[in-house]
Protein backbone atom coordinates (compact mmCIF):
# COMPACT_ATOMS: atom_id res chain seq x y z
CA UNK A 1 43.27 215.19 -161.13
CA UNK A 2 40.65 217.34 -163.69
CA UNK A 3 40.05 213.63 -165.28
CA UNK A 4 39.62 212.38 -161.70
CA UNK A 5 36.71 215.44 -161.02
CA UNK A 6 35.72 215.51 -164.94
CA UNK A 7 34.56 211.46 -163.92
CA UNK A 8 32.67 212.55 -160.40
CA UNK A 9 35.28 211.39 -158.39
CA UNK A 10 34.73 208.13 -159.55
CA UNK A 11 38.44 205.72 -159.73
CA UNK A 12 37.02 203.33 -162.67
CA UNK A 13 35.81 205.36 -164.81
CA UNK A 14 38.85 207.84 -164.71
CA UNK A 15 41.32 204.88 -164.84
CA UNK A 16 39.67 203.75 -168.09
CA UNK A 17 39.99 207.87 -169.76
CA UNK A 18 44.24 207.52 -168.51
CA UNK A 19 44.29 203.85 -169.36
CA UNK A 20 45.74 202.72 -166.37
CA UNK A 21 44.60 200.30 -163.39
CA UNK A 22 41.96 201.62 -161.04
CA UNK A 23 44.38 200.71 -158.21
CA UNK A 24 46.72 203.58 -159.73
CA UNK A 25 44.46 206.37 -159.40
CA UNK A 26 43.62 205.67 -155.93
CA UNK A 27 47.25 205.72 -155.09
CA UNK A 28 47.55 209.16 -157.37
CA UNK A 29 44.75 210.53 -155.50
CA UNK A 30 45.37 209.49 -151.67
CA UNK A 31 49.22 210.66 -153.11
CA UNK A 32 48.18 214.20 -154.36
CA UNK A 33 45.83 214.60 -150.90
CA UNK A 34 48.66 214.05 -148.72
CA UNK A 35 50.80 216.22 -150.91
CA UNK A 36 48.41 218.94 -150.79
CA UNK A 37 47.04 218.51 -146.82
CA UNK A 38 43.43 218.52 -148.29
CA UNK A 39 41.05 215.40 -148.60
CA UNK A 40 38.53 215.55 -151.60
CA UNK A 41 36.61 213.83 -149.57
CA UNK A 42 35.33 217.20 -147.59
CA UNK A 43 33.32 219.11 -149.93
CA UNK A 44 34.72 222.62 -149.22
CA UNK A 45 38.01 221.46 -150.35
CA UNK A 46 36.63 219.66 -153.07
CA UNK A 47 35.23 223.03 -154.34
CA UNK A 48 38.34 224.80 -154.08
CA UNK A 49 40.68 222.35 -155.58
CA UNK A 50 37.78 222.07 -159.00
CA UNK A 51 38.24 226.18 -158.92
CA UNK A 52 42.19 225.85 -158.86
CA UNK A 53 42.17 223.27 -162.08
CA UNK A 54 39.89 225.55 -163.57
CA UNK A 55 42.22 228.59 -162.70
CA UNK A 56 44.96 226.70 -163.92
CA UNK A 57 43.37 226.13 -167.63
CA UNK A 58 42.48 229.58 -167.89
CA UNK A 59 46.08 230.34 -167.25
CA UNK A 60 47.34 227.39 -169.83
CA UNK A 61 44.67 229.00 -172.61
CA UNK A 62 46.05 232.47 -172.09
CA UNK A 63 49.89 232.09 -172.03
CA UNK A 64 49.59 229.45 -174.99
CA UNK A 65 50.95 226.90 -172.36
CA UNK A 66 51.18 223.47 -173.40
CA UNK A 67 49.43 221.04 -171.01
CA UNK A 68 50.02 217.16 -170.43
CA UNK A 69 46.92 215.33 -171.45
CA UNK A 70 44.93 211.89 -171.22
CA UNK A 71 43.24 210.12 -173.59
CA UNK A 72 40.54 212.62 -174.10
CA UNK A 73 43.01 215.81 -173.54
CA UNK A 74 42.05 216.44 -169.85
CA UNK A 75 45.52 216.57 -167.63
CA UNK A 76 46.46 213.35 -166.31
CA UNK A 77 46.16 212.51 -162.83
């Protein structure tokens, strides 16, 4: 998902960063949505799910955490 916001929300351009099809990070997304009972497509919950990532690396950085991580070392979708 921080790929997924890191590319503006936008399915190509994430899908090339995880090398997978474009098709697969739509299903991630509408998967983690429904999951989560939030749609990214309503901007208050967009806002608080970018702040939660962002919690979430802060947290990884300070215990020493390892992370998953895509091609560029953002967590996978």
């Amino acid at each position: 998902m921080f790929s997924y916001l890191q590319n503006n929300l936008n399915t190509a351009k994430t899908a090339k960063d995880l090398h997978v099809p474009a098709n697969t990070v739509g299903l991630r997304v509408r998967k983690a949505e429904e999951l989560l009972h939030v749609s990214l497509a309503n901007t208050e919950s967009l806002i608080h799910f970018g702040m939660a990532l962002m919690a979430d690396q802060v947290v990884q950085v300070s215990t020493g955490s390892p992370r998953p991580s895509g091609a560029n070392g953002a967590a996978q979708l």
